[in-house]
PDB file of N, CA and C in Angstrom:
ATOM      1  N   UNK A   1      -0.390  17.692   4.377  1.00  0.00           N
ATOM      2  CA  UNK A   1       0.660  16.817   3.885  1.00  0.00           C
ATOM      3  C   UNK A   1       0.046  15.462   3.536  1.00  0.00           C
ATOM      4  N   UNK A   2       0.900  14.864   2.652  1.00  0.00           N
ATOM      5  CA  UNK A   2      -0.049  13.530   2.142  1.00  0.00           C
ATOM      6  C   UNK A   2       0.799  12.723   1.869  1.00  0.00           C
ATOM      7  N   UNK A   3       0.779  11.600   1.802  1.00  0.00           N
ATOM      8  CA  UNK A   3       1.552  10.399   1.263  1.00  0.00           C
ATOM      9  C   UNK A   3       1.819  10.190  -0.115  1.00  0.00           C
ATOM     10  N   UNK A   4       2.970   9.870   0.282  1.00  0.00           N
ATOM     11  CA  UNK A   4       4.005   9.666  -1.861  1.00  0.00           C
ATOM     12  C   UNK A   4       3.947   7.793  -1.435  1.00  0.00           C
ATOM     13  N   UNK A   5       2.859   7.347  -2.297  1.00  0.00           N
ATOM     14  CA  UNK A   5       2.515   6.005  -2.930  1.00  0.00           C
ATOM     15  C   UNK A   5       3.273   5.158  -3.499  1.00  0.00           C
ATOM     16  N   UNK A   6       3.687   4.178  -3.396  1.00  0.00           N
ATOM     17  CA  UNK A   6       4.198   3.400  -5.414  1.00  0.00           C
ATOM     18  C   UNK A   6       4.031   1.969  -4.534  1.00  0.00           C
ATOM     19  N   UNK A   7       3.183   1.496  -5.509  1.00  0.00           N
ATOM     20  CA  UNK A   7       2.983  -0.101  -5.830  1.00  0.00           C
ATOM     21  C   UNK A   7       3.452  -0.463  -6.863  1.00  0.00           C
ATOM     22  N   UNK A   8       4.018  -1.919  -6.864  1.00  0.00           N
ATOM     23  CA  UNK A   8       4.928  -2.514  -7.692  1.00  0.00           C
ATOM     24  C   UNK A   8       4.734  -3.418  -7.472  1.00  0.00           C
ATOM     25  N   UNK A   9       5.050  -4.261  -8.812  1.00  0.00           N
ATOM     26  CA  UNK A   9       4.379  -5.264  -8.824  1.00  0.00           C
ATOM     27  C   UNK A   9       5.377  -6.330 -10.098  1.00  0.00           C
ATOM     28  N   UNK A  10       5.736  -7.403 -10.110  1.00  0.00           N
ATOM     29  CA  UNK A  10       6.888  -8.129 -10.996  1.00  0.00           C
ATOM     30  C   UNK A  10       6.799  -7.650 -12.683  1.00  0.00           C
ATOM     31  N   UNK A  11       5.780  -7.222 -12.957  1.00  0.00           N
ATOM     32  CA  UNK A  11       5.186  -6.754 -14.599  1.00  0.00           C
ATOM     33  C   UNK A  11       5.158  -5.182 -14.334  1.00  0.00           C
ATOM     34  N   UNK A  12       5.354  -4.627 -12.930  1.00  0.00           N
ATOM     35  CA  UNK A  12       4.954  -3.088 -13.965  1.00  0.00           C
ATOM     36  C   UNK A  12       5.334  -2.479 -12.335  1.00  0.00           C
ATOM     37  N   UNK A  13       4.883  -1.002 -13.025  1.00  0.00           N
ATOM     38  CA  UNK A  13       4.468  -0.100 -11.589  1.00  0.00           C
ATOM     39  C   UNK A  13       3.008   0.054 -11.526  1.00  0.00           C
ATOM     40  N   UNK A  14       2.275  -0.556 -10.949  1.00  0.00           N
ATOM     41  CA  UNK A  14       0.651  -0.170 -11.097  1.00  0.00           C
ATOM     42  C   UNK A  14       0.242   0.977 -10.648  1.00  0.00           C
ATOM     43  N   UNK A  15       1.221   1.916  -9.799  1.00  0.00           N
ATOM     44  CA  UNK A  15       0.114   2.936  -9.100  1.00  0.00           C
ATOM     45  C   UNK A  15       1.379   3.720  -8.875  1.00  0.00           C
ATOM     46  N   UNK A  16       1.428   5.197  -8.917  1.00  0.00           N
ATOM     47  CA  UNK A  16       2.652   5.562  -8.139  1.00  0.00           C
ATOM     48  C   UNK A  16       1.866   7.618  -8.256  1.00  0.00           C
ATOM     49  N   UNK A  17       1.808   7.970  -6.727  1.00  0.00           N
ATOM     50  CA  UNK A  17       1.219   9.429  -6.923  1.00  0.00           C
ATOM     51  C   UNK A  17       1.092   9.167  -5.584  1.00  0.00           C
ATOM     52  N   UNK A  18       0.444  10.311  -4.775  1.00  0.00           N
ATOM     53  CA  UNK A  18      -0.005  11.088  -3.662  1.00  0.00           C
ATOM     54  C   UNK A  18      -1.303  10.917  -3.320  1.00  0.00           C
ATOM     55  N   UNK A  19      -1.609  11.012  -2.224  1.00  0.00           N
ATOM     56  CA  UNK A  19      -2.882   9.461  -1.562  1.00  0.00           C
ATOM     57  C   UNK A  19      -3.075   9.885  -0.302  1.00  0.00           C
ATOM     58  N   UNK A  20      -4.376  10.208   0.052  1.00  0.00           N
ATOM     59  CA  UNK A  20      -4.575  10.186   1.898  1.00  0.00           C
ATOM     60  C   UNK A  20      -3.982   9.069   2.658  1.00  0.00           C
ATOM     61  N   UNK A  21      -4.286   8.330   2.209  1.00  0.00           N
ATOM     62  CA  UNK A  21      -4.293   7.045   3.345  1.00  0.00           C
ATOM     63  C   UNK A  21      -4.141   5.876   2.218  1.00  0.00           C
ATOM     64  N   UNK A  22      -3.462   4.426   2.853  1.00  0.00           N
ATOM     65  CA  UNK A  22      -3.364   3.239   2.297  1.00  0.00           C
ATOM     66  C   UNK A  22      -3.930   2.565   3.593  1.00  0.00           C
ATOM     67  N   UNK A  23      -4.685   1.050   3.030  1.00  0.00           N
ATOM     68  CA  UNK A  23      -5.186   0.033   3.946  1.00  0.00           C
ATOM     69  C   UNK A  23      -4.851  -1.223   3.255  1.00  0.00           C
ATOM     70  N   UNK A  24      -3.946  -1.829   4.054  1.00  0.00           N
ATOM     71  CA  UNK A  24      -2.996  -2.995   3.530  1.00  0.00           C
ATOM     72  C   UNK A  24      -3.316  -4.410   4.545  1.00  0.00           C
ATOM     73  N   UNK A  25      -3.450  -5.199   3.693  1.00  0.00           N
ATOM     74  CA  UNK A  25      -3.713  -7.180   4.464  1.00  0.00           C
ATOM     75  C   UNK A  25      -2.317  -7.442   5.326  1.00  0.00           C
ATOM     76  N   UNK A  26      -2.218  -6.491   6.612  1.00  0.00           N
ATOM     77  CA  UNK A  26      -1.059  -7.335   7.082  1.00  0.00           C
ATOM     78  C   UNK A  26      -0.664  -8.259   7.823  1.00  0.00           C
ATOM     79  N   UNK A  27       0.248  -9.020   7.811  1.00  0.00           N
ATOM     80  CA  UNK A  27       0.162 -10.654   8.194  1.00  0.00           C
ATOM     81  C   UNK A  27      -0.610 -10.870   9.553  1.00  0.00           C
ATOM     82  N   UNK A  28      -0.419  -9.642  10.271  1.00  0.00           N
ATOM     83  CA  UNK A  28      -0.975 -10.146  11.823  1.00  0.00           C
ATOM     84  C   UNK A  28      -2.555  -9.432  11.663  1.00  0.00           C
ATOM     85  N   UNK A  29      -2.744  -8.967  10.537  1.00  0.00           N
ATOM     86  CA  UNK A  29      -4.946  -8.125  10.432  1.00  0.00           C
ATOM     87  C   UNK A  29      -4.047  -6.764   9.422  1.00  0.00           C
ATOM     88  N   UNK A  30      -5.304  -6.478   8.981  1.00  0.00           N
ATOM     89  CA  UNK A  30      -5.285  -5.007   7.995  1.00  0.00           C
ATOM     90  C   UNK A  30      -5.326  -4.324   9.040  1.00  0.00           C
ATOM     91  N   UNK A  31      -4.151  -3.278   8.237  1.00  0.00           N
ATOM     92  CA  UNK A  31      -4.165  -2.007   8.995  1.00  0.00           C
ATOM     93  C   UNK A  31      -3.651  -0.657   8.234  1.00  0.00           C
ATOM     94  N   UNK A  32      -4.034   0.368   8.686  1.00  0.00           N
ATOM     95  CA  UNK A  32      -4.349   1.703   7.931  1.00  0.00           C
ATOM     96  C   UNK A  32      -2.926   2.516   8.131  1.00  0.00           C
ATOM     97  N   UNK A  33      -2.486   2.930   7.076  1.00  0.00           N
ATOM     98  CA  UNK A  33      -1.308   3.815   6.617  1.00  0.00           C
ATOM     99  C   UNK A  33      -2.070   5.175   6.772  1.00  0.00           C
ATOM    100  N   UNK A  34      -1.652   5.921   7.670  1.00  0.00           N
ATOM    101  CA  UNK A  34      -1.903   7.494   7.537  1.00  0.00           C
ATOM    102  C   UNK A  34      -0.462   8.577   7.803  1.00  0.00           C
ATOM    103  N   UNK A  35      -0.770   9.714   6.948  1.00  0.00           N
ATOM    104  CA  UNK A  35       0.217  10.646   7.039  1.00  0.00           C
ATOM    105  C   UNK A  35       1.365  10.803   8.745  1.00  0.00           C
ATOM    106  N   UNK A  36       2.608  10.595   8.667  1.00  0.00           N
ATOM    107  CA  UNK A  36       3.559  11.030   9.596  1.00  0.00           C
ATOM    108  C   UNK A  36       3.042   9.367  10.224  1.00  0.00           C
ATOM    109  N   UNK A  37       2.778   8.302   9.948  1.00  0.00           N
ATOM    110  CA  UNK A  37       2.898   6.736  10.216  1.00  0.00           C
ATOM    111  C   UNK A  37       4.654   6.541  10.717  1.00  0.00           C
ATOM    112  N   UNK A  38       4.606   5.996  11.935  1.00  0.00           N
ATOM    113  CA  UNK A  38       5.853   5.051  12.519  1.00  0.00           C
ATOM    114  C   UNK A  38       6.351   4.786  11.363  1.00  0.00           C
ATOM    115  N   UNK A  39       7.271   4.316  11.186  1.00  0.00           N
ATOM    116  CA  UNK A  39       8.623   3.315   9.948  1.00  0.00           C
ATOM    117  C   UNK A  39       8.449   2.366  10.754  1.00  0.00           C
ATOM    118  N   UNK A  40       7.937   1.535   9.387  1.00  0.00           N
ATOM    119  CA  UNK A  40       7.715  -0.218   9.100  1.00  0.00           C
ATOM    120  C   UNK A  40       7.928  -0.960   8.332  1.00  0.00           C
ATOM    121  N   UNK A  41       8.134  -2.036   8.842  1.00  0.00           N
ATOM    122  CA  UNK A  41       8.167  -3.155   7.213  1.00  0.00           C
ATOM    123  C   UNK A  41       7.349  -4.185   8.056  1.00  0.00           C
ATOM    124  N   UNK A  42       6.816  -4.425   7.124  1.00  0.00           N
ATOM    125  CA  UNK A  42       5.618  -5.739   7.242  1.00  0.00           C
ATOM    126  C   UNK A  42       5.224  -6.505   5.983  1.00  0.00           C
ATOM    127  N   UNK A  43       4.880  -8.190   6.221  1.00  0.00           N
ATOM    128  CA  UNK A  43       5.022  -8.893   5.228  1.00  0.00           C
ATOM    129  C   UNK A  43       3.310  -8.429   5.109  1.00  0.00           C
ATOM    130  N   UNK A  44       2.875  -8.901   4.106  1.00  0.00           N
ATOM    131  CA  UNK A  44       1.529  -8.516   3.483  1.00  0.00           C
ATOM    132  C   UNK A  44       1.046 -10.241   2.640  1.00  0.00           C
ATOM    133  N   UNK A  45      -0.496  -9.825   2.955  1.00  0.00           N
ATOM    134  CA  UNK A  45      -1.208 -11.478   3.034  1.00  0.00           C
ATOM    135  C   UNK A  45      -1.828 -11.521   1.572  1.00  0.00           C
ATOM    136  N   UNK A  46      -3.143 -12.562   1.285  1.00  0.00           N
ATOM    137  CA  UNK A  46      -3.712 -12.356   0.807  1.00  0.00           C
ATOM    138  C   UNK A  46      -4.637 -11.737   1.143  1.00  0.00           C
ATOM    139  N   UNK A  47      -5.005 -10.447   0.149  1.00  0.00           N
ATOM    140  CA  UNK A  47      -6.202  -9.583   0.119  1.00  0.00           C
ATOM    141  C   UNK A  47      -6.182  -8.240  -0.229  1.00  0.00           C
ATOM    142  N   UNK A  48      -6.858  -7.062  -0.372  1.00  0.00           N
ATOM    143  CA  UNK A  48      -6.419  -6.065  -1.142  1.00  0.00           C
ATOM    144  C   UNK A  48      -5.892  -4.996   0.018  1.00  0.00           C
ATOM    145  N   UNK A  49      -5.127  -4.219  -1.403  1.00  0.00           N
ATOM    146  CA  UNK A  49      -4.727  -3.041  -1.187  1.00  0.00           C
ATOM    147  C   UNK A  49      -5.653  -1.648  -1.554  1.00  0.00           C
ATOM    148  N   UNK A  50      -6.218  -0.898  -0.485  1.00  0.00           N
ATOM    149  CA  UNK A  50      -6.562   0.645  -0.593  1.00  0.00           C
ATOM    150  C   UNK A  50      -5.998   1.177  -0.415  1.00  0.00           C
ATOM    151  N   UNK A  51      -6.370   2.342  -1.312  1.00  0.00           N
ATOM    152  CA  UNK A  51      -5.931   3.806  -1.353  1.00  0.00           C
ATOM    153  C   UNK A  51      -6.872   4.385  -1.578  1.00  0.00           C
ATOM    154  N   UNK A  52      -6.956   5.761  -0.937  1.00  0.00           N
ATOM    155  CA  UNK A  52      -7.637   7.106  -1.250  1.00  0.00           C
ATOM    156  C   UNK A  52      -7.083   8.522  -1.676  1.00  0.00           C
ATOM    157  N   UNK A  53      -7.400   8.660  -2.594  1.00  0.00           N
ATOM    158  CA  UNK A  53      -6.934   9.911  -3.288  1.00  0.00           C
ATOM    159  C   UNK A  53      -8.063  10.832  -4.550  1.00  0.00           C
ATOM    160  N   UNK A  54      -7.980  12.400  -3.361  1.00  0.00           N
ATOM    161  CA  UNK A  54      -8.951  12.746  -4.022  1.00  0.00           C
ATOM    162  C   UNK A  54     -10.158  13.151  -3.675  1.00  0.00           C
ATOM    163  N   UNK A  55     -10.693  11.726  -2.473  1.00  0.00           N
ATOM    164  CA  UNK A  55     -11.389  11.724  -2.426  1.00  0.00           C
ATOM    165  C   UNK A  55     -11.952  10.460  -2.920  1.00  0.00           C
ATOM    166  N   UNK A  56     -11.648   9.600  -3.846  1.00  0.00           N
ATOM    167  CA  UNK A  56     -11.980   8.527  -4.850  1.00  0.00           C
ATOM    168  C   UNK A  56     -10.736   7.664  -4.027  1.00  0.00           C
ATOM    169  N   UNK A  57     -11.983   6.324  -3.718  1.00  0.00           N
ATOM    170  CA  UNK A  57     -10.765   4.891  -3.664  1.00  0.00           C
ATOM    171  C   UNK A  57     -10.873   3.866  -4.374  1.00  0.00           C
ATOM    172  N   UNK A  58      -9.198   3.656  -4.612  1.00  0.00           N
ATOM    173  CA  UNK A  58      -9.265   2.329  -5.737  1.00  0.00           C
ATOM    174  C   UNK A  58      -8.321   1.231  -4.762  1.00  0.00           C
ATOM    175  N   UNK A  59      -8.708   0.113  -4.925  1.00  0.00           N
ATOM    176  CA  UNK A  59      -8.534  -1.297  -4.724  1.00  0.00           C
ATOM    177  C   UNK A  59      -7.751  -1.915  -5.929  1.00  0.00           C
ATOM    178  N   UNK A  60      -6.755  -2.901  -5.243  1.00  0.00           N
ATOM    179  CA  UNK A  60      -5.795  -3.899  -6.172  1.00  0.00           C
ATOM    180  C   UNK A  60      -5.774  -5.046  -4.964  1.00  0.00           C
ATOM    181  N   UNK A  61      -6.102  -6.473  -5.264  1.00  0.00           N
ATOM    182  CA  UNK A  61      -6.204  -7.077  -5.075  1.00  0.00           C
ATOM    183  C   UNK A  61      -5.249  -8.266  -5.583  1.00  0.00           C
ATOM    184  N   UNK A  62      -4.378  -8.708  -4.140  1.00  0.00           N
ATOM    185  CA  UNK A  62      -2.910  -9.157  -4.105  1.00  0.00           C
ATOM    186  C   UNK A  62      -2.788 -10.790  -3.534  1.00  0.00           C
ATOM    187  N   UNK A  63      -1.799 -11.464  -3.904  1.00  0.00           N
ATOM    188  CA  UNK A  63      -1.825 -12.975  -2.892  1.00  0.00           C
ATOM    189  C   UNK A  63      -0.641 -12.473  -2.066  1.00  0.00           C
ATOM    190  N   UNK A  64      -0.165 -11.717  -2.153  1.00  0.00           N
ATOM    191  CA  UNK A  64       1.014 -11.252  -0.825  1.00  0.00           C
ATOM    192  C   UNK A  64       2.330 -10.160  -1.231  1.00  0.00           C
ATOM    193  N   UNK A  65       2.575  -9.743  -0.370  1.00  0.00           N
ATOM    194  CA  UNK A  65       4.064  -9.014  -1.043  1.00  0.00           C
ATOM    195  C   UNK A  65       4.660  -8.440   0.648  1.00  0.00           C
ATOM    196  N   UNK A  66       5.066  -7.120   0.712  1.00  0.00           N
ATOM    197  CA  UNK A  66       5.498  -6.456   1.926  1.00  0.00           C
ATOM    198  C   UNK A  66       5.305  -4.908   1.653  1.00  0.00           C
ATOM    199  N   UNK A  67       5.307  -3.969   2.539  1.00  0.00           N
ATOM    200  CA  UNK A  67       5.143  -3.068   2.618  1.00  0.00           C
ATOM    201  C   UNK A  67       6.019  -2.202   3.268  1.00  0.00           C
ATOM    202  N   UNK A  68       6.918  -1.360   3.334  1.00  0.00           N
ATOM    203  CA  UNK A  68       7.819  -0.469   3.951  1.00  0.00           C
ATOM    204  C   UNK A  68       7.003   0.957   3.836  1.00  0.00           C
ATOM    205  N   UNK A  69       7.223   1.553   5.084  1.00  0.00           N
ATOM    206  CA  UNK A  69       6.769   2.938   5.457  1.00  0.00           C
ATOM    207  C   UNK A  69       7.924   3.730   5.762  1.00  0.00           C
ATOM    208  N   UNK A  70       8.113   4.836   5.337  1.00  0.00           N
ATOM    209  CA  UNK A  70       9.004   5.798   6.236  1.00  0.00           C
ATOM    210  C   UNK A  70       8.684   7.074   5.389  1.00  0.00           C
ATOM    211  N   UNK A  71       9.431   8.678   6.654  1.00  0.00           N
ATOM    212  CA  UNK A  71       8.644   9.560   6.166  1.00  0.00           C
ATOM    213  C   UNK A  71       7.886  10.114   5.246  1.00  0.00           C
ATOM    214  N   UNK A  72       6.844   9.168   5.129  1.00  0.00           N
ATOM    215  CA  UNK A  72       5.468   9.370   4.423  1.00  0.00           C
ATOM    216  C   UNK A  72       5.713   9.411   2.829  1.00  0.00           C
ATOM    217  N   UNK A  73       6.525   8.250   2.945  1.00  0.00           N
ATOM    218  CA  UNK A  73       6.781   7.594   1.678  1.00  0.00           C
ATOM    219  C   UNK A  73       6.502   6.033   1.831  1.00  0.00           C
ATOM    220  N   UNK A  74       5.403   5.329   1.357  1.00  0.00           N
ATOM    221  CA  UNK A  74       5.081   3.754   1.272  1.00  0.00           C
ATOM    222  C   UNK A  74       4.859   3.289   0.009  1.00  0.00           C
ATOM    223  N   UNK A  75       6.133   2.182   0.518  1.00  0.00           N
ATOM    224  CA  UNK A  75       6.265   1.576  -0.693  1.00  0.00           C
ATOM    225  C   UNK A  75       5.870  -0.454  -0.588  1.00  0.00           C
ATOM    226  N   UNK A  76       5.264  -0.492  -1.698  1.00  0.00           N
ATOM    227  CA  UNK A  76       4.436  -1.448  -1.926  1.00  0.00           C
ATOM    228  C   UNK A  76       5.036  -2.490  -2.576  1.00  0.00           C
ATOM    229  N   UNK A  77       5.718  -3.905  -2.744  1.00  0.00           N
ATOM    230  CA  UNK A  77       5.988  -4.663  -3.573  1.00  0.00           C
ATOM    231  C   UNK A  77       4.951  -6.110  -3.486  1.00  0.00           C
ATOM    232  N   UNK A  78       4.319  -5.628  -4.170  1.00  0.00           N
ATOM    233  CA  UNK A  78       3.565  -7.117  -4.327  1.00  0.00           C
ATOM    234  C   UNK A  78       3.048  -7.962  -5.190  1.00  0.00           C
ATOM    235  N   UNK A  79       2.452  -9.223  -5.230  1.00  0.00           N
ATOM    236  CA  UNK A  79       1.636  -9.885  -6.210  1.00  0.00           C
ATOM    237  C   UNK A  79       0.485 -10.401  -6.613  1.00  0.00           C
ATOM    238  N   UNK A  80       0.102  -9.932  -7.637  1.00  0.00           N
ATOM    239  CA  UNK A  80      -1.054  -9.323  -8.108  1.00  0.00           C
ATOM    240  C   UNK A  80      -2.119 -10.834  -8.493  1.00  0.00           C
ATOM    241  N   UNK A  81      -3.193 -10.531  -8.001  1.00  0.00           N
ATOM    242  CA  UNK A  81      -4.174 -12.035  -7.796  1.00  0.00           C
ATOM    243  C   UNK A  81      -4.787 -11.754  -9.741  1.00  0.00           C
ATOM    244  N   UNK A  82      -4.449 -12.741 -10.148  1.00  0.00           N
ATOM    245  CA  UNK A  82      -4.660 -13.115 -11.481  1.00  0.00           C
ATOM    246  C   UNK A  82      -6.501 -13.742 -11.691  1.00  0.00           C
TER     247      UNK A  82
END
């Protein structure tokens, strides 16, 4: 089983698909999103966002947004470092 993704962002949807794992800047230290994860909301800092999928990880690099988790659906709203 794997995680259903979507980052968002005020201009677009940047990312939205199925993903091992996310590693997110959260306000109190980064910390790692894995499959069947507690339900959360947490504000999000400056610094990037990972994902792995595939096998292959890509990075987006943010000045802050929040993050909500629940059954292994995380969803991402944030803003994007220019």
């Amino acid at each position: 089983m794997s995680l259903s993704l979507k980052i968002v962002s005020p201009e677009k949807i940047e990312f939205q698909g199925e993903v091992d794992s996310v590693k997110v800047p959260g306000a109190m230290g980064n910390f790692e999103i894995l499959t069947n994860h507690a339900p959360i909301i947490s504000l999000l800092e400056v610094g990037a966002v990972e994902y792995k999928a595939n096998g292959e990880t890509s990075k987006i690099d943010i000045n802050g947004g929040f993050v909500e988790v629940k059954r292994n659906e995380v969803s991402l709203c944030v803003e994007l470092k220019k």
